[in-house]
N, C-alpha and C. Protein backbone atom coordinates (compact mmCIF):
# COMPACT_ATOMS: atom_id res chain seq x y z
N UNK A 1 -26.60 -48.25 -12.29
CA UNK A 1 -27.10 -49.17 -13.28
C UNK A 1 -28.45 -48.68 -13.76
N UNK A 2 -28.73 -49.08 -14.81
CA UNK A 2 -29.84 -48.33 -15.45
C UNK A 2 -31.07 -50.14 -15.96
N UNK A 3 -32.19 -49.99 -15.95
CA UNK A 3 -32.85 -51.01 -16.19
C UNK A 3 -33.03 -50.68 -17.81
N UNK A 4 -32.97 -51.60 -18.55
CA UNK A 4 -33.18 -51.33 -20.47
C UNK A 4 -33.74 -52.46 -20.58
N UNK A 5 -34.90 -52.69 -20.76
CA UNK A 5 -35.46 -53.75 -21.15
C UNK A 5 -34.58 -54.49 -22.62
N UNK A 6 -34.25 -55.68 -22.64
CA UNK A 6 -33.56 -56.16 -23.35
C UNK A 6 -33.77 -57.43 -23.97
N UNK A 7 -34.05 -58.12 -25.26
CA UNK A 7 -34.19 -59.01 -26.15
C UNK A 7 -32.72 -60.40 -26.03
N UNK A 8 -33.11 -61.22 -25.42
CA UNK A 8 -32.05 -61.92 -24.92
C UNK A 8 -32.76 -63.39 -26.56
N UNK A 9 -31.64 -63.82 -26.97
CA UNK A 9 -31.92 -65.08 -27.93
C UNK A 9 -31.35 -66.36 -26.92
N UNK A 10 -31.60 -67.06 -26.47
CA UNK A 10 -31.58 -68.40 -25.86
C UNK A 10 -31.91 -69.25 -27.17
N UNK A 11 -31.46 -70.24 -26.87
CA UNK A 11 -31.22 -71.76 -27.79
C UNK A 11 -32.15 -72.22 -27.21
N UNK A 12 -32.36 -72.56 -25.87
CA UNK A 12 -33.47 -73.61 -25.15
C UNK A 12 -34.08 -72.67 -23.97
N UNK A 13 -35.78 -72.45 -24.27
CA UNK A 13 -36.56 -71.39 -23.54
C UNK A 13 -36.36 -72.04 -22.41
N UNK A 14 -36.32 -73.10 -21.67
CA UNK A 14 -36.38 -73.40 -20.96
C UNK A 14 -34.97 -73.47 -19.91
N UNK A 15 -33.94 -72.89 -20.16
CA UNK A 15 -32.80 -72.74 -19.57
C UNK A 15 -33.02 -71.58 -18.18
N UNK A 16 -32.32 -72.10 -17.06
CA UNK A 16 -32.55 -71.14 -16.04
C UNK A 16 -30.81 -70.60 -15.84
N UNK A 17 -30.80 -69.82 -15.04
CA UNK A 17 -29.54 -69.49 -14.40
C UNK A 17 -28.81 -70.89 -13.69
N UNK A 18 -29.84 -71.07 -12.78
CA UNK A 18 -29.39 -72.12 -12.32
C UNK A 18 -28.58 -73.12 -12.70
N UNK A 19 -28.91 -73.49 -14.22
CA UNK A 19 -28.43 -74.94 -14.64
C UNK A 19 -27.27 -74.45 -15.61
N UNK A 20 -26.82 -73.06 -15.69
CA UNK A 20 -25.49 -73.14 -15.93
C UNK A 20 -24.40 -72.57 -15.30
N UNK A 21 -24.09 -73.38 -14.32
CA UNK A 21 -23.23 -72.54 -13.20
C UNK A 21 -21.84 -71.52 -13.51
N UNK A 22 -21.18 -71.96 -15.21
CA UNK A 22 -20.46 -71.09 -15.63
C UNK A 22 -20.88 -69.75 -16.42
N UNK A 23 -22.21 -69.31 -16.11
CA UNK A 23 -22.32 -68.20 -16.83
C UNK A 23 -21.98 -66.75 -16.65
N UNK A 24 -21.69 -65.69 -16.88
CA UNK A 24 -21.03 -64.61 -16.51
C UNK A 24 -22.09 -64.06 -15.83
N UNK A 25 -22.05 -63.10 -15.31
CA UNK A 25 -22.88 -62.35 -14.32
C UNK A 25 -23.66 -61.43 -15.07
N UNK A 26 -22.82 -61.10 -16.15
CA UNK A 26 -23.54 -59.68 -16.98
C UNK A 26 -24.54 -60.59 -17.80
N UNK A 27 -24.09 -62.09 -18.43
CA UNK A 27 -24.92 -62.55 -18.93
C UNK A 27 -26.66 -63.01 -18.28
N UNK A 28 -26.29 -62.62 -17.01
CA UNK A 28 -27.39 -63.40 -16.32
C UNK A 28 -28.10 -62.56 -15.71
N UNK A 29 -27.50 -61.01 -16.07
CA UNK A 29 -28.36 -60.02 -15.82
C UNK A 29 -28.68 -59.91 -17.03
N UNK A 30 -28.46 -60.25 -18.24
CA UNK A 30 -29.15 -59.47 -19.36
C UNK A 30 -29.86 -60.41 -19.26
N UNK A 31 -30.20 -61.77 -19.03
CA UNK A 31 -31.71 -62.28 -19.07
C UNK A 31 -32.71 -62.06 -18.61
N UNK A 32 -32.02 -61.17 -17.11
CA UNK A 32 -33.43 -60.64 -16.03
C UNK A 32 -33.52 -59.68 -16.14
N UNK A 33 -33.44 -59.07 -17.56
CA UNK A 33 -33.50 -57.37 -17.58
C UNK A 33 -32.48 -56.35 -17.88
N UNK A 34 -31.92 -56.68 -17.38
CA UNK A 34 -30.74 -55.54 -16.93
C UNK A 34 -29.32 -55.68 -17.59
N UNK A 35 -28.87 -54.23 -18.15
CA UNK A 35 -27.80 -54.39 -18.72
C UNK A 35 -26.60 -53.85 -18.00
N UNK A 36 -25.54 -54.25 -17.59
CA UNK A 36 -24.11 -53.81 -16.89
C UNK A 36 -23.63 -52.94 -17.99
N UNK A 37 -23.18 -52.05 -17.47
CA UNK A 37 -21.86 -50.89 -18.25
C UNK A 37 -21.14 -50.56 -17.18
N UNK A 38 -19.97 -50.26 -17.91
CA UNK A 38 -19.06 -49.80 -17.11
C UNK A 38 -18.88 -48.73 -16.53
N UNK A 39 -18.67 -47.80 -15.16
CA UNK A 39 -18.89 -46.48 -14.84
C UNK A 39 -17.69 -45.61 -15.64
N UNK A 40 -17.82 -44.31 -16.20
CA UNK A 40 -16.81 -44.11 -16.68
C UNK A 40 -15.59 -43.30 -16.11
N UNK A 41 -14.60 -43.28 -16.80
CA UNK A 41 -13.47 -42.52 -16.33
C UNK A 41 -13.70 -40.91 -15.53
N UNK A 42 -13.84 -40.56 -14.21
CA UNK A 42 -14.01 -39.29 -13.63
C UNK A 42 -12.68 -38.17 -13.15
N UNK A 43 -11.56 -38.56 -12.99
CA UNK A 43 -10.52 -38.30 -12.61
C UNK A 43 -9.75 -37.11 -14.19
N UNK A 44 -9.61 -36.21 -13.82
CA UNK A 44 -9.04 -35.57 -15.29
C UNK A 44 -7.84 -36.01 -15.81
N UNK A 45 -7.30 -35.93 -16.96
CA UNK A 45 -6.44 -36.09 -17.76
C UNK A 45 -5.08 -35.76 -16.98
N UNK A 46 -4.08 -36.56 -16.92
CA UNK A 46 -2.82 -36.42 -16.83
C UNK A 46 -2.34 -35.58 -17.47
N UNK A 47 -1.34 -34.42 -18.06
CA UNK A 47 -1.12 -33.25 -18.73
C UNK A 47 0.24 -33.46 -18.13
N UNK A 48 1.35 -33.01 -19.61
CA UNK A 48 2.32 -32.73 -18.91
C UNK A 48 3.00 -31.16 -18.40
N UNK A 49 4.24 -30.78 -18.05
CA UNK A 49 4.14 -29.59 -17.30
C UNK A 49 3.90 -28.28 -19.34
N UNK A 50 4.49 -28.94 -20.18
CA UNK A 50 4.85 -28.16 -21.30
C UNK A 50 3.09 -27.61 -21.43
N UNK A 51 2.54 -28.50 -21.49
CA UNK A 51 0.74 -28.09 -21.53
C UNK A 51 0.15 -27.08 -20.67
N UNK A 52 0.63 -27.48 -19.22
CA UNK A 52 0.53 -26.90 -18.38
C UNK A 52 0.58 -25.11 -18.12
N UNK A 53 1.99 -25.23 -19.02
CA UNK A 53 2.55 -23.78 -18.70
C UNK A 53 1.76 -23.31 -20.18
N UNK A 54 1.32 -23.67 -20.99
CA UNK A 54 1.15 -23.07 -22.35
C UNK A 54 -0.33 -23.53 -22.28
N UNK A 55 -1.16 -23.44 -21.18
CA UNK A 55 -2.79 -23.68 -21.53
C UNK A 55 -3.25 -23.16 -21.24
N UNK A 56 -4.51 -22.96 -21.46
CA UNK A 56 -5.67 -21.61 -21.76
C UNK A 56 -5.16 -20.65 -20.79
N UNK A 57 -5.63 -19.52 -21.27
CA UNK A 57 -5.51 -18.33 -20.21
C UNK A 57 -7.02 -18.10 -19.48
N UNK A 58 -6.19 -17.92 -18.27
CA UNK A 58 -7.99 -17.12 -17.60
C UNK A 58 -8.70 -16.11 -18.00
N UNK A 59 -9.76 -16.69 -17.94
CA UNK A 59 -10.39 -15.18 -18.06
C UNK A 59 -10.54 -13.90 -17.36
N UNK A 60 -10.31 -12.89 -18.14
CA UNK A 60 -10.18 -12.02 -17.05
C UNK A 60 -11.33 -10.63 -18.09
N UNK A 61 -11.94 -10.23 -16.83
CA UNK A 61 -12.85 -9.28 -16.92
C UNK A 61 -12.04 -7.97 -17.81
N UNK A 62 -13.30 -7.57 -19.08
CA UNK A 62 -12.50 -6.59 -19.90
C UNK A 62 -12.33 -5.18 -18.97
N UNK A 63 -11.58 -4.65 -18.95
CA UNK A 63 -11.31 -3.04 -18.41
C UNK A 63 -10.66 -1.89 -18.99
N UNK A 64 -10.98 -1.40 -18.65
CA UNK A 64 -10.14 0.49 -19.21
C UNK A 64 -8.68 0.21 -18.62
N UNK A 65 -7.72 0.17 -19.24
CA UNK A 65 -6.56 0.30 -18.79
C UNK A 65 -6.16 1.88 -18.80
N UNK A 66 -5.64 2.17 -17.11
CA UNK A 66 -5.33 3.62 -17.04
C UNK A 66 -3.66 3.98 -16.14
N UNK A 67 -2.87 4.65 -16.18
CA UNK A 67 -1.76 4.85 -15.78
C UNK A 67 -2.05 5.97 -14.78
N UNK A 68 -2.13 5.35 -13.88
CA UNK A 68 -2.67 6.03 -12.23
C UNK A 68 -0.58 7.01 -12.26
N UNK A 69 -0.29 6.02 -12.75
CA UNK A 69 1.21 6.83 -12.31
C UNK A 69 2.31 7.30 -13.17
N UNK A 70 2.05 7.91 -13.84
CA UNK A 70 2.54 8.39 -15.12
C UNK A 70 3.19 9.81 -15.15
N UNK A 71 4.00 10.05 -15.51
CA UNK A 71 5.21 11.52 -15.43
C UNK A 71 3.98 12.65 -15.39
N UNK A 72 2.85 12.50 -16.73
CA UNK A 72 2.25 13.54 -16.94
C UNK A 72 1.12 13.52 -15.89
N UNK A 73 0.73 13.19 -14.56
CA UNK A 73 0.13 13.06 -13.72
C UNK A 73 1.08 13.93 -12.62
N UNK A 74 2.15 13.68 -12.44
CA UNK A 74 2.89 14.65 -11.43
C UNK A 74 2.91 16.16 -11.68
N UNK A 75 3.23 16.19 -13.33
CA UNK A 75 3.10 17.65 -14.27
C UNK A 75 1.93 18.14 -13.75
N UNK A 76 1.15 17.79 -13.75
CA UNK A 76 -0.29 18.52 -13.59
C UNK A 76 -1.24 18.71 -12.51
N UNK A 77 -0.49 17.59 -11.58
CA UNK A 77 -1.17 17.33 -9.92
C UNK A 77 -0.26 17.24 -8.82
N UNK A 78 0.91 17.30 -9.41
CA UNK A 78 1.72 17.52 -8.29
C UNK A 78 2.19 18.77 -7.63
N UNK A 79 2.94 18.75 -6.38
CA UNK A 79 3.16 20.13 -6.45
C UNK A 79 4.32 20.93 -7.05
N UNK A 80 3.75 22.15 -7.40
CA UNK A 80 4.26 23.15 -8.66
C UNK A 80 5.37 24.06 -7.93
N UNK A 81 6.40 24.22 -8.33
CA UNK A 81 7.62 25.13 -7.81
C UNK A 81 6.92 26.71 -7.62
N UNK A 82 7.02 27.53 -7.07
CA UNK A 82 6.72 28.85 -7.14
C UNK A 82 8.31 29.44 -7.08
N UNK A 83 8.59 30.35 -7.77
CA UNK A 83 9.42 31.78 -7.83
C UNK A 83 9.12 32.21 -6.16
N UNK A 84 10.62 32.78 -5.86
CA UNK A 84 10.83 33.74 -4.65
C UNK A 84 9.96 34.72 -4.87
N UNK A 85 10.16 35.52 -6.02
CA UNK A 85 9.07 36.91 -5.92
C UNK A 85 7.78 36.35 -5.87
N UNK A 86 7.01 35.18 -5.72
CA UNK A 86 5.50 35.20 -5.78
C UNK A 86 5.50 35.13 -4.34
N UNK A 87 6.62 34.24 -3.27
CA UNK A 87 6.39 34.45 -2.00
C UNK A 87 6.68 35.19 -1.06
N UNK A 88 6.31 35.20 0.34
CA UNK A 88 6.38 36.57 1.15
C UNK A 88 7.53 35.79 1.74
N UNK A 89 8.84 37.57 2.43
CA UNK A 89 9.74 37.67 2.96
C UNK A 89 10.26 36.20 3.84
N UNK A 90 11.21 35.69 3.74
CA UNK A 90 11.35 34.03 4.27
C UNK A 90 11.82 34.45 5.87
N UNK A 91 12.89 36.06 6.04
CA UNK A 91 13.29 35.61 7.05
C UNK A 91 12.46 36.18 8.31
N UNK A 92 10.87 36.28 8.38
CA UNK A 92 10.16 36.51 9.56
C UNK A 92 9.77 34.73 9.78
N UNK A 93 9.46 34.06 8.40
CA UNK A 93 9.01 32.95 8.60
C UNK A 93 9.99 32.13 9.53
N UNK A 94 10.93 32.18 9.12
CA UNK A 94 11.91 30.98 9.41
C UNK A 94 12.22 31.45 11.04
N UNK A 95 12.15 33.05 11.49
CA UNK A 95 12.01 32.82 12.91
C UNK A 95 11.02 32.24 13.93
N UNK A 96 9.48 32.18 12.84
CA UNK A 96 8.45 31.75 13.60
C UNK A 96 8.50 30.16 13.62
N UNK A 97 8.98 29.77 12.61
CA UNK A 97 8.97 28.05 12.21
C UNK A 97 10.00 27.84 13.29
N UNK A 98 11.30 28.20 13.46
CA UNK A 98 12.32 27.87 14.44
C UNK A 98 11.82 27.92 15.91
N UNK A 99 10.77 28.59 16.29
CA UNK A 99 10.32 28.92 17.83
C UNK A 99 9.51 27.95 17.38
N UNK A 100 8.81 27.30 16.46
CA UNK A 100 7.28 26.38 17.07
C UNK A 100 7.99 25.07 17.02
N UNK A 101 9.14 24.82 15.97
CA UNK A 101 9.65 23.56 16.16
C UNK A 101 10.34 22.93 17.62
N UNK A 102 10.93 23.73 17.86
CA UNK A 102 11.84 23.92 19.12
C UNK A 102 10.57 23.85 20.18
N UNK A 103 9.41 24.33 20.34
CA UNK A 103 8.37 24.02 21.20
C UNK A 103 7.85 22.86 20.74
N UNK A 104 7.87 21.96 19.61
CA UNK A 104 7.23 20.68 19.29
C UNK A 104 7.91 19.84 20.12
N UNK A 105 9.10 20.03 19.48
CA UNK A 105 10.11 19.26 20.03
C UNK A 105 10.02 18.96 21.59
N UNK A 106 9.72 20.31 22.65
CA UNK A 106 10.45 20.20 23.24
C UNK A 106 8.48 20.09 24.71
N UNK A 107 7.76 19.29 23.63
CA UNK A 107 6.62 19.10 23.98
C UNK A 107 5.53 19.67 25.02
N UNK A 108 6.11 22.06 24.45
CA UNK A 108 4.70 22.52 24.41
C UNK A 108 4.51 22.49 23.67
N UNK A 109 3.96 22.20 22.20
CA UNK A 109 3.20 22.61 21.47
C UNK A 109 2.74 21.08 20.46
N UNK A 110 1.49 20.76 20.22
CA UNK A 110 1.48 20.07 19.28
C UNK A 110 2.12 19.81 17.86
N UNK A 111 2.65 18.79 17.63
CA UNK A 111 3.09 18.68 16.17
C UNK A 111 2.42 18.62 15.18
N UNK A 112 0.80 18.91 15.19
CA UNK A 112 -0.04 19.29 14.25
C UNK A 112 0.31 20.22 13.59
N UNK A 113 0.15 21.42 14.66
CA UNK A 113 0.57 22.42 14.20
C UNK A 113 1.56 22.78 13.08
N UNK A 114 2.02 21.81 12.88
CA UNK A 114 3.27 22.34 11.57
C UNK A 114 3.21 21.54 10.77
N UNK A 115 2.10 20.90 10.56
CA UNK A 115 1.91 20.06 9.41
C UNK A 115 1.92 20.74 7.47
N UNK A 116 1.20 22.05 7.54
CA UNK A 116 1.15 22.64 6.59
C UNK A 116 2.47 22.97 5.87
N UNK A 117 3.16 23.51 7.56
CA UNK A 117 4.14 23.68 6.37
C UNK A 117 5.63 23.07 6.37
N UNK A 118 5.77 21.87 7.16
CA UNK A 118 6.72 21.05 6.76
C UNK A 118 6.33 20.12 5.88
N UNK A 119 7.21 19.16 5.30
CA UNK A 119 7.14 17.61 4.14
C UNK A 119 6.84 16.92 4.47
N UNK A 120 6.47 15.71 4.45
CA UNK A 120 5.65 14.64 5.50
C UNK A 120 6.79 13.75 6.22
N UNK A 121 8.14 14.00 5.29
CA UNK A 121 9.23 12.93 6.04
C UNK A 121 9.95 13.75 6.83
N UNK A 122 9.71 15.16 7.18
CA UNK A 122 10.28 16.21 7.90
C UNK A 122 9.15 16.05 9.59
N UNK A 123 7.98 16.00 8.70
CA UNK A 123 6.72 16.14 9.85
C UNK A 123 6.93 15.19 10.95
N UNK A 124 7.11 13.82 10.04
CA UNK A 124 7.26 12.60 10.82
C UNK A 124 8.42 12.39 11.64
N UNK A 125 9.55 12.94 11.84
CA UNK A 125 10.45 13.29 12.45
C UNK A 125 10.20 14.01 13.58
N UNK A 126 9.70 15.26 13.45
CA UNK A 126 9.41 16.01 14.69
C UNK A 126 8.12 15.43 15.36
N UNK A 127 7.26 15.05 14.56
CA UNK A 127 6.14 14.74 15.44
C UNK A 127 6.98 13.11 15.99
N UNK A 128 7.54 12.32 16.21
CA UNK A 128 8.28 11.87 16.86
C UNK A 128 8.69 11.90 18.22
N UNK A 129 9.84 12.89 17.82
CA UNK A 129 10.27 13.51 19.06
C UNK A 129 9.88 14.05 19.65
N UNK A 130 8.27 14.52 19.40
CA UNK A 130 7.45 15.69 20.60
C UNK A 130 6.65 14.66 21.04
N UNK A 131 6.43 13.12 20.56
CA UNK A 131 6.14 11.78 21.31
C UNK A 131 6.69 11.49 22.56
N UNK A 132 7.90 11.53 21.84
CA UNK A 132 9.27 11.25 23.24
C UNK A 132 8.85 12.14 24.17
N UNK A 133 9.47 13.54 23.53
CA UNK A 133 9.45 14.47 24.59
C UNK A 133 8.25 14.58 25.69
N UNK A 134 6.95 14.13 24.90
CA UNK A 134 5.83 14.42 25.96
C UNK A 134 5.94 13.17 27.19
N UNK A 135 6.42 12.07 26.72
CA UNK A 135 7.09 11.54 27.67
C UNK A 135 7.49 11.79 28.85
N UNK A 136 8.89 12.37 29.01
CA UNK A 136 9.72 12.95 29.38
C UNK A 136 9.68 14.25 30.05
N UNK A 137 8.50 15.08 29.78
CA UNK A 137 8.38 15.88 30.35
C UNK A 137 7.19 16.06 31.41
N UNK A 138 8.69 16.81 32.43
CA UNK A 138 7.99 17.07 33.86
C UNK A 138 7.14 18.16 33.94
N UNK A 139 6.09 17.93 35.53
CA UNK A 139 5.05 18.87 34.99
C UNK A 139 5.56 20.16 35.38
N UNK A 140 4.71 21.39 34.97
CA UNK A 140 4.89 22.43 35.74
C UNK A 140 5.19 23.46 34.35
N UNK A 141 5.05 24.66 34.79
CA UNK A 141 5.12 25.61 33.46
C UNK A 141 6.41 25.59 33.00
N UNK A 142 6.76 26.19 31.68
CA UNK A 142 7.81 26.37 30.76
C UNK A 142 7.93 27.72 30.20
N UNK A 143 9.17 27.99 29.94
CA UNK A 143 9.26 28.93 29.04
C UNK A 143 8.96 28.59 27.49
N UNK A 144 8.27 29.71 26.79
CA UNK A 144 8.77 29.59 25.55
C UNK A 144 9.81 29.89 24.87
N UNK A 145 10.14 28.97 23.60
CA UNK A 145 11.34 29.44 23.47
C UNK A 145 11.72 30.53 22.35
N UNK A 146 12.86 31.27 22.53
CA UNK A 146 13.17 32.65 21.88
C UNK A 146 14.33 32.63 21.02
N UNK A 147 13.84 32.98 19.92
CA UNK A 147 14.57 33.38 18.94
C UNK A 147 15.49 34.59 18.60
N UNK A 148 17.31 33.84 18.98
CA UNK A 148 18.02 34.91 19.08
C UNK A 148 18.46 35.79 17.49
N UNK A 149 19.22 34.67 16.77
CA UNK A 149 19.06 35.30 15.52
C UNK A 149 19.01 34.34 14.26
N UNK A 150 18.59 35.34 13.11
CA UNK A 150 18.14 33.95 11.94
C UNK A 150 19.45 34.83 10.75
N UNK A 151 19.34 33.52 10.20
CA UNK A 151 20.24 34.21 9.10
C UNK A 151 19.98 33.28 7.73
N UNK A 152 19.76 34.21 6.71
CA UNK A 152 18.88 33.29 5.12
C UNK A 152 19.93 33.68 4.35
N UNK A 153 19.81 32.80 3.19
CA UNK A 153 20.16 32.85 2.13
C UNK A 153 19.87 32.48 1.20
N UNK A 154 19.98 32.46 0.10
CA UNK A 154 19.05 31.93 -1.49
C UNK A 154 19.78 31.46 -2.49
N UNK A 155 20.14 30.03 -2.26
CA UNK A 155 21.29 29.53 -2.96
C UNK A 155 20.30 29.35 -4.62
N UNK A 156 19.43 29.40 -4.66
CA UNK A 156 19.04 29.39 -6.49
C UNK A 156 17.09 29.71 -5.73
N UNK A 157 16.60 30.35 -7.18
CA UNK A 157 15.25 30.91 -7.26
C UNK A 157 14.28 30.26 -6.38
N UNK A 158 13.19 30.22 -5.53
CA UNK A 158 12.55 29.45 -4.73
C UNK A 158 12.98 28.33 -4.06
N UNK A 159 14.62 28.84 -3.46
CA UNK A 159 15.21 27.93 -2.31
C UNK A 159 16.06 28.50 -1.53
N UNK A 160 15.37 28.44 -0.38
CA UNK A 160 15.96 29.25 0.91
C UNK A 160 16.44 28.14 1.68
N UNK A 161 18.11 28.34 1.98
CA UNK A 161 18.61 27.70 3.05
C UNK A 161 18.79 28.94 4.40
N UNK A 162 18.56 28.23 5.33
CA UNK A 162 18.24 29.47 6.84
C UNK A 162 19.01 28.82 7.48
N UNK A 163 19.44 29.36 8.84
CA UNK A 163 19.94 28.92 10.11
C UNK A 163 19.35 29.78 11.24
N UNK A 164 18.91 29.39 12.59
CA UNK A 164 18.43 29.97 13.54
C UNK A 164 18.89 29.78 14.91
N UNK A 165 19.24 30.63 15.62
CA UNK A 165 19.90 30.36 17.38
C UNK A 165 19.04 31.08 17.64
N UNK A 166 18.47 29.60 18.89
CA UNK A 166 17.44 29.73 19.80
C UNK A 166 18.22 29.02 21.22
N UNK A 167 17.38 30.19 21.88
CA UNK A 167 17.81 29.57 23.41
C UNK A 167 15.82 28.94 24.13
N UNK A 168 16.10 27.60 24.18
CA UNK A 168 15.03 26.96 24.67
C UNK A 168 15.45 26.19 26.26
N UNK A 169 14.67 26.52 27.00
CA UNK A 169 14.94 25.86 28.75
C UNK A 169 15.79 26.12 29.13
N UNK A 170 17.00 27.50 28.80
CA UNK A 170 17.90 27.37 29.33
C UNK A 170 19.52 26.86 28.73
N UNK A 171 18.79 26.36 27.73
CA UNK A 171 20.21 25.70 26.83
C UNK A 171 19.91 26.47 25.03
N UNK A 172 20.94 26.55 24.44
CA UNK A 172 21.00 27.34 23.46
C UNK A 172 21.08 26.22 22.00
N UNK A 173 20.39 26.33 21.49
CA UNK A 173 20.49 25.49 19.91
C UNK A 173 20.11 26.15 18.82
N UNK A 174 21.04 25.22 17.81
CA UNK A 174 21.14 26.08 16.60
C UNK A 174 19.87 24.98 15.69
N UNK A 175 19.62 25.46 14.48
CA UNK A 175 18.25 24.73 13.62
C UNK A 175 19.12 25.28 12.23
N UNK A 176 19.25 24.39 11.45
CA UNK A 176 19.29 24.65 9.93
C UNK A 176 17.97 23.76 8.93
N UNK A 177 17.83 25.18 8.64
CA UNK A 177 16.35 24.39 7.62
C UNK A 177 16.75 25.20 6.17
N UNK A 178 15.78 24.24 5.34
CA UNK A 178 15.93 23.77 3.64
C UNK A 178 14.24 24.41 3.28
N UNK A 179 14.15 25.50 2.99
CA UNK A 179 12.20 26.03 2.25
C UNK A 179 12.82 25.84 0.71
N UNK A 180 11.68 25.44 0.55
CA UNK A 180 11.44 25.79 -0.80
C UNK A 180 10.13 26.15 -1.25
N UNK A 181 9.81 26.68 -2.20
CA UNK A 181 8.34 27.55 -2.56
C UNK A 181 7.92 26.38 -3.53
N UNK A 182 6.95 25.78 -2.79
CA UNK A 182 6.07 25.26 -3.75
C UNK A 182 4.63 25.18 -3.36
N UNK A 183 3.39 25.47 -4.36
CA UNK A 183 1.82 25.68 -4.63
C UNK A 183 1.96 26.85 -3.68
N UNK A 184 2.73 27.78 -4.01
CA UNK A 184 2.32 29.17 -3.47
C UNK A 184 3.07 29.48 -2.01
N UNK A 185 3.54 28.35 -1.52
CA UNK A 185 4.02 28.95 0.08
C UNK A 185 5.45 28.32 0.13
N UNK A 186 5.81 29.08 1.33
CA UNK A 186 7.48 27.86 1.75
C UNK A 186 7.14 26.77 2.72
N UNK A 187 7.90 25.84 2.01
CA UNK A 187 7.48 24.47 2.77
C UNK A 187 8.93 24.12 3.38
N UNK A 188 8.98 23.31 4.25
CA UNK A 188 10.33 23.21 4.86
C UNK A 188 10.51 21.76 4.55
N UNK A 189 11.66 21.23 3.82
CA UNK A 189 12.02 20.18 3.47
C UNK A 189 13.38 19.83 4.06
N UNK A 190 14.03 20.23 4.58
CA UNK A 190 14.95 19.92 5.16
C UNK A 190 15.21 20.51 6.58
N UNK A 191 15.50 19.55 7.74
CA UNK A 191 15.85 20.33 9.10
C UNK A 191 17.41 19.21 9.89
N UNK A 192 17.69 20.17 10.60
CA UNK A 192 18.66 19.66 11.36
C UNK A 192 18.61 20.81 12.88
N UNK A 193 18.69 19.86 13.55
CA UNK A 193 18.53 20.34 14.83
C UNK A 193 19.83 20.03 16.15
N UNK A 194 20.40 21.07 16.20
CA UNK A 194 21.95 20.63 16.94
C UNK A 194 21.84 21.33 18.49
């Protein structure tokens, strides 16, 4: 309530509150000063859903719109195929890759180690199983394992399919792996291990 000094007209100066017991309350504050108002409406507007869905938009901070993922982003940053003739001879590689996998595996050797040059869904596979295996394995020295024979082939330009027999602990397994030449080296994208 707010005090407003206020000009009241009475008929008889001499009238009190008192002597008219039907008078309203607001009336009997505006004689002693004071004017009543009503507090106003605080609660927001009822809206129906059609308003709802079709009213203002937020604001949203202006920005550079950029295509983080766009065809011509792979063209230019991804990795690039290389030609067989830019890379070196596949089948010394594929005997050395077949002896370190077969030691990942068979948990001497870290699965770091072959990070460079396997795929990351190839990596994550063996580094896996050389989890397990370190598990599993009892102590005491090991052989390494030896590579009996490899055999390549080049089913189209910078793609070597290989196969390798290795005898590891005593038991003999075969490895078929998938290189392909890309940013300059062979990367191994495909393995199977029997």
């Amino acid at each position: 309530m707010t005090r407003t000094p206020t000009t009241t007209s009475s008929t008889s100066p001499t009238a009190s509150p008192a002597a008219s017991p039907s008078a309203s309350p607001a009336a009997s504050a505006a004689r002693d000063g004071f004017t009543v108002r009503r507090i106003p409406q605080t609660a927001p507007r009822i809206i129906s859903a059609d308003e709802a869905w079709h009213g203002e938009q937020p604001y949203a901070q202006d920005a550079l719109a950029l295509d983080f993922f766009g065809a011509r982003d792979d063209e230019e940053f991804g990795r690039q195929p290389t030609r067989t003739s830019q890379l070196p001879d596949p089948a010394p590689l594929v005997g050395q890759l077949a002896q370190a996998i077969m030691e990942v595996v068979s948990g001497q050797r870290p699965a770091p180690q072959l990070i460079r040059h396997t795929a990351p869904t190839i990596y994550s596979v063996i580094a896996r199983q050389a989890m397990v295996a370190g598990r599993r394995r009892a102590p005491g020295p090991r052989r390494p394992a030896i590579v009996r024979r490899v055999r390549v082939c080049e089913p189209a330009d910078g793609i070597i399919e290989a196969c390798a027999v290795v005898v590891s602990h005593g038991r003999v397994r075969a490895l078929a792996l998938r290189l392909e030449g890309l940013d300059g080296r062979w990367l191994v994208t495909a393995l199977t291990i029997g």
